[in-house]
PDB file of N, CA and C in Angstrom:
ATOM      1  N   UNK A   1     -14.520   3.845  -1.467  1.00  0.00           N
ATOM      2  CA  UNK A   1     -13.607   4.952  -1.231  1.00  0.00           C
ATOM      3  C   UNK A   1     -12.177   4.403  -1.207  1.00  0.00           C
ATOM      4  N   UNK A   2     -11.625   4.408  -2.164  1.00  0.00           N
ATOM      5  CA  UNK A   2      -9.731   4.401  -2.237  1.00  0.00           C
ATOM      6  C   UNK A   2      -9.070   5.279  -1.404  1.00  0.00           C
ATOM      7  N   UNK A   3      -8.613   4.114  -1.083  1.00  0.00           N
ATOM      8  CA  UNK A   3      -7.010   4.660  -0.573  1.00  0.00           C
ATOM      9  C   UNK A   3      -5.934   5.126  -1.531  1.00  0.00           C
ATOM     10  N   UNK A   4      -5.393   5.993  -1.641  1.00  0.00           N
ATOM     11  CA  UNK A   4      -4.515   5.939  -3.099  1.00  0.00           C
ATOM     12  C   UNK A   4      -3.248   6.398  -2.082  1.00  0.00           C
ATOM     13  N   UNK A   5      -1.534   6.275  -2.913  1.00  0.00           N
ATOM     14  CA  UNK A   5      -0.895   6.908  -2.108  1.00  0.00           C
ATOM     15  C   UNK A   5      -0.283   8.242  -3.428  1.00  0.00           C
ATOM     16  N   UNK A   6       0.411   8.812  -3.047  1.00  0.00           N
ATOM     17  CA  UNK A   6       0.847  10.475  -3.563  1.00  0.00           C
ATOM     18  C   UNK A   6       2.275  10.549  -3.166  1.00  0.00           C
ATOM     19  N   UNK A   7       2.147  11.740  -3.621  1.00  0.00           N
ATOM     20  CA  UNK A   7       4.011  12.364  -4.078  1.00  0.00           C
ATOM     21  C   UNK A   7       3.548  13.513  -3.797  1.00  0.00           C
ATOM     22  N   UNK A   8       4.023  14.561  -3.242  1.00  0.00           N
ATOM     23  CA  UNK A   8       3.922  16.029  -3.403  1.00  0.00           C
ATOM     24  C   UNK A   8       5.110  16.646  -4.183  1.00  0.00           C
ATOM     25  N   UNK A   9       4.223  17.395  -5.368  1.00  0.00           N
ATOM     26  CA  UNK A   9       5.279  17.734  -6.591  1.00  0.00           C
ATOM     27  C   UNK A   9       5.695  19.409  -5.930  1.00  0.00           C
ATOM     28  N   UNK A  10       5.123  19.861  -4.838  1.00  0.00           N
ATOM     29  CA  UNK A  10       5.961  20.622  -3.844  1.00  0.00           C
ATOM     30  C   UNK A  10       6.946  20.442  -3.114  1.00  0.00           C
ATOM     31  N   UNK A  11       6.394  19.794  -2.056  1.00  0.00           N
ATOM     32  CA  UNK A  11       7.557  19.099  -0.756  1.00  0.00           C
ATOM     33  C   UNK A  11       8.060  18.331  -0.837  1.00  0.00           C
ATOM     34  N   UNK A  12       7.508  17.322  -2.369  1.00  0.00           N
ATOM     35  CA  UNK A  12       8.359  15.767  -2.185  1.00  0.00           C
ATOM     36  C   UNK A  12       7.607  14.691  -1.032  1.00  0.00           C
ATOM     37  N   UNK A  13       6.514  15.459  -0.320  1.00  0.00           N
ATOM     38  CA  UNK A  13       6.039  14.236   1.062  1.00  0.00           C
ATOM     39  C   UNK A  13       5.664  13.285   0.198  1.00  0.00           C
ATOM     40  N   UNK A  14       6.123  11.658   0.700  1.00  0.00           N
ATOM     41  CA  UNK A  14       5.028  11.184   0.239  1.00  0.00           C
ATOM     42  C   UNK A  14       3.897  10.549   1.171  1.00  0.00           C
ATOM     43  N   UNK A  15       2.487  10.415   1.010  1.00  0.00           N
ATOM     44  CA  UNK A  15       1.713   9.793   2.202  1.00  0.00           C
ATOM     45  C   UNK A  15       0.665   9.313   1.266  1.00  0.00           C
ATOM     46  N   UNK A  16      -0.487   8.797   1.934  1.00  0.00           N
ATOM     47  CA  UNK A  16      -1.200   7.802   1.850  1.00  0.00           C
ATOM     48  C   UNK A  16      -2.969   8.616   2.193  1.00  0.00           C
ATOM     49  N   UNK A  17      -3.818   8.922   1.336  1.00  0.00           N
ATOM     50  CA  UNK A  17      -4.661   9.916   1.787  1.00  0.00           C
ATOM     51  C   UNK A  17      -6.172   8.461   0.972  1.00  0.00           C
ATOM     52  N   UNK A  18      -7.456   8.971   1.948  1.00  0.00           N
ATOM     53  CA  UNK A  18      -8.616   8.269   1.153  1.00  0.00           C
ATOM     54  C   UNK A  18      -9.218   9.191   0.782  1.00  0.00           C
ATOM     55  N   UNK A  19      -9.481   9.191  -0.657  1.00  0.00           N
ATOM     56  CA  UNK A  19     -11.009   9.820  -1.178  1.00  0.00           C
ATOM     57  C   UNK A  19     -11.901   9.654  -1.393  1.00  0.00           C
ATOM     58  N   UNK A  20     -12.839  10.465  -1.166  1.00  0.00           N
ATOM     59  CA  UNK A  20     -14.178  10.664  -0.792  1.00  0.00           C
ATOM     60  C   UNK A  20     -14.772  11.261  -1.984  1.00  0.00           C
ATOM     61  N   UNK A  21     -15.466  10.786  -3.110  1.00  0.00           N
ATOM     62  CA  UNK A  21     -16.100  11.437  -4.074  1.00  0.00           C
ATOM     63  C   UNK A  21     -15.197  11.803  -4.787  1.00  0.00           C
ATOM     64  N   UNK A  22     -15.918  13.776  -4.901  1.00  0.00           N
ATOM     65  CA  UNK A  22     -15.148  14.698  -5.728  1.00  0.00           C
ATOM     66  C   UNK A  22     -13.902  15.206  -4.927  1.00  0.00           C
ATOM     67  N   UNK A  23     -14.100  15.025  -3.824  1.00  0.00           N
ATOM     68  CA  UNK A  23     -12.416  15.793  -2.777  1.00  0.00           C
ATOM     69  C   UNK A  23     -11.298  15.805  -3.946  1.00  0.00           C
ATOM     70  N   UNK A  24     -10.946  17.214  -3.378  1.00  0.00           N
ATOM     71  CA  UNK A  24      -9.742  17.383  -4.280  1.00  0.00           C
ATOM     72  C   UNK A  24      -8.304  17.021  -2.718  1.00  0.00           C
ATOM     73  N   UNK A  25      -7.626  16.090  -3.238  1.00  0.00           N
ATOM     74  CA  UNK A  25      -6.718  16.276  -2.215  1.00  0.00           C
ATOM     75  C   UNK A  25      -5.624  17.011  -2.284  1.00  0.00           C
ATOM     76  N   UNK A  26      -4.883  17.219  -0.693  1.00  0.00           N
ATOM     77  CA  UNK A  26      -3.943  18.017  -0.610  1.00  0.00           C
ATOM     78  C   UNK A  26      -2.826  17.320  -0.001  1.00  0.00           C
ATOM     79  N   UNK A  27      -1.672  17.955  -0.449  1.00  0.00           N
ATOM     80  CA  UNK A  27      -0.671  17.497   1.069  1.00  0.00           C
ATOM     81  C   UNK A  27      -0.901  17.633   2.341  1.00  0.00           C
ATOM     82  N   UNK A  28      -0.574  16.993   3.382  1.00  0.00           N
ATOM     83  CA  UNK A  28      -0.903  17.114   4.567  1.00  0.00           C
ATOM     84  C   UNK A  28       0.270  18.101   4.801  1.00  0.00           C
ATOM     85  N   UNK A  29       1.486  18.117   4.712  1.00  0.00           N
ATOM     86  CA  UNK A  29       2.462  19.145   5.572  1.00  0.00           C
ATOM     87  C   UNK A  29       2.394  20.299   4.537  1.00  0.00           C
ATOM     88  N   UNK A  30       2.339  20.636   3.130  1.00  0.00           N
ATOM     89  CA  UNK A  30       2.389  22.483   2.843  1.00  0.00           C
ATOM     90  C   UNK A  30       1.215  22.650   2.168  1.00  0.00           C
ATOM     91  N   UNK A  31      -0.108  21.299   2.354  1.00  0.00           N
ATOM     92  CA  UNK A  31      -1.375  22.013   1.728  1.00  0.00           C
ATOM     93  C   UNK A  31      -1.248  22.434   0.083  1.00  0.00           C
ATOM     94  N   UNK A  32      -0.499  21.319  -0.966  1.00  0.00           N
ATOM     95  CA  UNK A  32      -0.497  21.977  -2.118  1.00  0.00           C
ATOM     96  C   UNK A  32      -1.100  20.960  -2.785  1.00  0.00           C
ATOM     97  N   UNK A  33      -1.916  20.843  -3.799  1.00  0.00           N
ATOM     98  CA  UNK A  33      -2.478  20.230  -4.798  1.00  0.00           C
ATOM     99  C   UNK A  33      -1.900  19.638  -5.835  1.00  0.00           C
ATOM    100  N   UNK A  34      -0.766  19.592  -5.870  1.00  0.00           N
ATOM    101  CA  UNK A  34       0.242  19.284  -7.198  1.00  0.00           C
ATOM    102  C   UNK A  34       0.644  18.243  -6.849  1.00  0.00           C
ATOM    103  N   UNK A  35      -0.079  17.016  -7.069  1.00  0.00           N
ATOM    104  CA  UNK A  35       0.500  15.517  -6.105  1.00  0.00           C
ATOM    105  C   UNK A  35       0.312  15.121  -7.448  1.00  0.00           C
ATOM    106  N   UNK A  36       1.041  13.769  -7.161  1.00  0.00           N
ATOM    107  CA  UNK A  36       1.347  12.615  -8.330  1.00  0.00           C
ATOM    108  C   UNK A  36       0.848  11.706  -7.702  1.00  0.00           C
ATOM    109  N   UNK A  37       0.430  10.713  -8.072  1.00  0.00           N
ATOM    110  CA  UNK A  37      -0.661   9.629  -7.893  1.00  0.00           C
ATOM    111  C   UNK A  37       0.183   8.607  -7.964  1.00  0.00           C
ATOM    112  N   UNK A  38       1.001   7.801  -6.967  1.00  0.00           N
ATOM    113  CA  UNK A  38       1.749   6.958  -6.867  1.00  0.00           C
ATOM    114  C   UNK A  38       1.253   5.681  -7.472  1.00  0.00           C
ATOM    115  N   UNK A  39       1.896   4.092  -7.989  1.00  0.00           N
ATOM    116  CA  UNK A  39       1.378   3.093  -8.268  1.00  0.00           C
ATOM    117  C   UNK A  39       1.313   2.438  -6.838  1.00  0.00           C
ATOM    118  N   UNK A  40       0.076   2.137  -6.566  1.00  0.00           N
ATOM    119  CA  UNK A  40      -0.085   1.506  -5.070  1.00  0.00           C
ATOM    120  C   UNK A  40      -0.022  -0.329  -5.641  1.00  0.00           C
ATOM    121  N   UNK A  41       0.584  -1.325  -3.959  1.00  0.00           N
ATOM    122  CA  UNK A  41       0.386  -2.410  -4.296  1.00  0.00           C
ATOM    123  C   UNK A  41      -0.577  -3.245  -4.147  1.00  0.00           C
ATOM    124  N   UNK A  42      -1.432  -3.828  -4.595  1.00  0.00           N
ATOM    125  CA  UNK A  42      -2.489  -4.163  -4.542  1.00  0.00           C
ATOM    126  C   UNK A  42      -2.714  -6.141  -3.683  1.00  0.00           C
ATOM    127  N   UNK A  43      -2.833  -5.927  -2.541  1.00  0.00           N
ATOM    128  CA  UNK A  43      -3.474  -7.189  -1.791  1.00  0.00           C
ATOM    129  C   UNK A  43      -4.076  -8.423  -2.154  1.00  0.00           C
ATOM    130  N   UNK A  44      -3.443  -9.421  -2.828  1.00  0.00           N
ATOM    131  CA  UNK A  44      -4.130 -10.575  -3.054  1.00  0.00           C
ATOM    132  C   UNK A  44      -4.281 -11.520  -2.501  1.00  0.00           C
ATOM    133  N   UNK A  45      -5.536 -12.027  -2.400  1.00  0.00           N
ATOM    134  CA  UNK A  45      -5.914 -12.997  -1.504  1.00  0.00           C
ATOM    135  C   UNK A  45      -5.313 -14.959  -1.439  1.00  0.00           C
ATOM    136  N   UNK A  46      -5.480 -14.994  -0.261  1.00  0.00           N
ATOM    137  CA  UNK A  46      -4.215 -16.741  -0.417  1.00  0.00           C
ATOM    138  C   UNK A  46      -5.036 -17.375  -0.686  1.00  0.00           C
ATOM    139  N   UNK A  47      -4.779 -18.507  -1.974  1.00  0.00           N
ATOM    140  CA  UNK A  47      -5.906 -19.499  -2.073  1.00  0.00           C
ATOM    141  C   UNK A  47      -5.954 -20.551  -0.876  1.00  0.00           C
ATOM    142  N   UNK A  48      -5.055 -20.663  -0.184  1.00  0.00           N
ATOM    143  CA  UNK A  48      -5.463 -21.641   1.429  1.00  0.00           C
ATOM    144  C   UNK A  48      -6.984 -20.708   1.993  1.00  0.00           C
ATOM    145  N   UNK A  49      -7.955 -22.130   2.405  1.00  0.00           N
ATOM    146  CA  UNK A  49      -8.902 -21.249   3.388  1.00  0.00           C
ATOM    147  C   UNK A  49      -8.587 -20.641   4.351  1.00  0.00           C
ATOM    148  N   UNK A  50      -7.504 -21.780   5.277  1.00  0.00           N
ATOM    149  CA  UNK A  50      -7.278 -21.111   6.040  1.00  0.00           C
ATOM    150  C   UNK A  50      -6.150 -19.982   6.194  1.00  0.00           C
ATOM    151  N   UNK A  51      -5.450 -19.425   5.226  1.00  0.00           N
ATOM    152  CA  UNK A  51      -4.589 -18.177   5.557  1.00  0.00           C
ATOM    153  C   UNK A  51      -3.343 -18.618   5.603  1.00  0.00           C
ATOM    154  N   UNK A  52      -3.322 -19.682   5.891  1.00  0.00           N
ATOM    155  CA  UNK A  52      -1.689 -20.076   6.557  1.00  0.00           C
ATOM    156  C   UNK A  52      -0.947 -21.172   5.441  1.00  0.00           C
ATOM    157  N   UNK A  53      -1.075 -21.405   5.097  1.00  0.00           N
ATOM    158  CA  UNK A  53      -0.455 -22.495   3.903  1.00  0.00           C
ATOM    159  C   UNK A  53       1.220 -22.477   3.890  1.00  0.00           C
ATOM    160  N   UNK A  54       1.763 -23.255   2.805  1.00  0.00           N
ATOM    161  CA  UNK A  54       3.387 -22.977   3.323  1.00  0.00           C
ATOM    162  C   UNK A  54       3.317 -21.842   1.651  1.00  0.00           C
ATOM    163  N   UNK A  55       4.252 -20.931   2.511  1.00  0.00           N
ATOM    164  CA  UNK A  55       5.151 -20.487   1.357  1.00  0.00           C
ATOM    165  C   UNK A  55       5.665 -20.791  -0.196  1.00  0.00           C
ATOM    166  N   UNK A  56       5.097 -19.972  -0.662  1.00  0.00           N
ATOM    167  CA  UNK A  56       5.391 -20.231  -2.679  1.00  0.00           C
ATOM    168  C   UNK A  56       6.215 -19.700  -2.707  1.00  0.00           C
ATOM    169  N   UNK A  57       7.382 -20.377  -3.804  1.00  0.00           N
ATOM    170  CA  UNK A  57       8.573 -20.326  -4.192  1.00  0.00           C
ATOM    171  C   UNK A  57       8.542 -19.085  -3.778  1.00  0.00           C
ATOM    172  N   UNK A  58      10.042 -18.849  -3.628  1.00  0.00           N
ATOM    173  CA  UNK A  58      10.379 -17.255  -3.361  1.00  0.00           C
ATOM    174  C   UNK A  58      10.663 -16.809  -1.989  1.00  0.00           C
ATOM    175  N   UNK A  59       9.616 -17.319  -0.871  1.00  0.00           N
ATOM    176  CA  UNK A  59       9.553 -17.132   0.160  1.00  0.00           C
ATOM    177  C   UNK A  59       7.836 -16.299   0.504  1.00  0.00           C
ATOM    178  N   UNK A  60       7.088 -16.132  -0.424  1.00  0.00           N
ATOM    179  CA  UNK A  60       5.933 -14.995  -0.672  1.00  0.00           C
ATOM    180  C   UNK A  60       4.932 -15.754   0.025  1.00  0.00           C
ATOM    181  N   UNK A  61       3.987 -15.868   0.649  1.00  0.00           N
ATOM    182  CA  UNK A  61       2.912 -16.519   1.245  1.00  0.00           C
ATOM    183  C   UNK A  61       1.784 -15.758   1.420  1.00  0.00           C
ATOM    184  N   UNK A  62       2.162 -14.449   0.978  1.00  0.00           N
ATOM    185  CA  UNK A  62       0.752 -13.596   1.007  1.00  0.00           C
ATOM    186  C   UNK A  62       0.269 -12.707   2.093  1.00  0.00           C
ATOM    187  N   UNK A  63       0.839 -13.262   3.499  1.00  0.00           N
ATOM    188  CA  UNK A  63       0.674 -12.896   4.718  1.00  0.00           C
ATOM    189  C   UNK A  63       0.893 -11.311   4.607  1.00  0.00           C
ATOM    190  N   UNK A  64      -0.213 -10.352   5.191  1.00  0.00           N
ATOM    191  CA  UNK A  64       0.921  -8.958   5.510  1.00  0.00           C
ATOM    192  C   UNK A  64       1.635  -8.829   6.093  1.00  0.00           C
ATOM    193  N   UNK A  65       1.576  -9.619   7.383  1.00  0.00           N
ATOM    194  CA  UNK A  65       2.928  -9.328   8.239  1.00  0.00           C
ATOM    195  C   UNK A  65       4.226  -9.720   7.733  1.00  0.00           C
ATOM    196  N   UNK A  66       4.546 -10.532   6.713  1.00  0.00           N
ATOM    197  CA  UNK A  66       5.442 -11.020   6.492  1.00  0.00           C
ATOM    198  C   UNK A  66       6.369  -9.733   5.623  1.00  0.00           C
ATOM    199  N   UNK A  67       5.330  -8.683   4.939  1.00  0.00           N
ATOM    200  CA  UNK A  67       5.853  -7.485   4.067  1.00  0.00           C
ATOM    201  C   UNK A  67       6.472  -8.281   3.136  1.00  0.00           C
ATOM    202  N   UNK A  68       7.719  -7.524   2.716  1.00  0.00           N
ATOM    203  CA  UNK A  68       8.165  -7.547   1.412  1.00  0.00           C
ATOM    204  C   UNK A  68       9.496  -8.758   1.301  1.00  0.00           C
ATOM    205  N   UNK A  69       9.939  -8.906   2.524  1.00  0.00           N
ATOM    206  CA  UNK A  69      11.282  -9.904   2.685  1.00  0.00           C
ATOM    207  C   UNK A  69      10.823 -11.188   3.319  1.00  0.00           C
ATOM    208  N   UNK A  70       9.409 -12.154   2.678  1.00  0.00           N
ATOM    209  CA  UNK A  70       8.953 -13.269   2.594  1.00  0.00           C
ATOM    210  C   UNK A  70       8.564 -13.582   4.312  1.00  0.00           C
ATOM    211  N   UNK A  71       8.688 -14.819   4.335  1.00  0.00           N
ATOM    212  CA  UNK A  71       8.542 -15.282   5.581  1.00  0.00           C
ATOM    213  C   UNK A  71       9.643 -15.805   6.694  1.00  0.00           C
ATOM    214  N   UNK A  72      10.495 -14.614   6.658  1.00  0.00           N
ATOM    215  CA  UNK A  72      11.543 -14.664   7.293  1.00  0.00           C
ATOM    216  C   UNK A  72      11.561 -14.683   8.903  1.00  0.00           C
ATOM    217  N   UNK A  73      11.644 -15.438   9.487  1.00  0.00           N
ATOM    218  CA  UNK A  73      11.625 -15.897  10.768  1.00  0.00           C
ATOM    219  C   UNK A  73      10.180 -16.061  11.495  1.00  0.00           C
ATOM    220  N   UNK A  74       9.062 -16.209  11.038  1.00  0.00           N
ATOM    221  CA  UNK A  74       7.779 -16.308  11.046  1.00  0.00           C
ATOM    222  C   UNK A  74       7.108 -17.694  11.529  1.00  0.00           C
ATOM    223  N   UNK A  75       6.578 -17.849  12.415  1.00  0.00           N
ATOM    224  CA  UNK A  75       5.757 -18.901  12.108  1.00  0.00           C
ATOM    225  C   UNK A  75       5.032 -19.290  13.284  1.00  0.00           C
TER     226      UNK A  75
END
């Protein structure tokens, strides 16, 4: 079951909904069906066993907590 995230081509919300099968989804705030199917980012795994390794160029280490602005004050 995916997680996908959306656009509402009504309200503009955007959120984050899972589907289940055939479910048709909706917006959560005006209930309309006219969503756009956002490009979600997809989670890749660190080749360290243990999780923690140093940082690849860039500042990127894979960590989620670290999000999108590397491993900035972390450790």
């Amino acid at each position: 079951m995916p997680i996908y995230e959306y656009r509402c081509g009504q309200c503009r919300a955007e959120f984050e909904l899972l589907v289940r099968g055939n479910d048709s989804p909706q917006c959560p705030q005006c209930e309309s069906e006219k969503l756009e199917r956002k490009l979600s980012v997809v989670a890749a795994p660190v080749a360290s066993s243990a999780g923690g390794g140093a940082p690849e160029p860039g500042g990127m280490c894979g960590r989620p907590q670290c999000g999108s602005f590397g491993c900035q004050g972390l450790g």
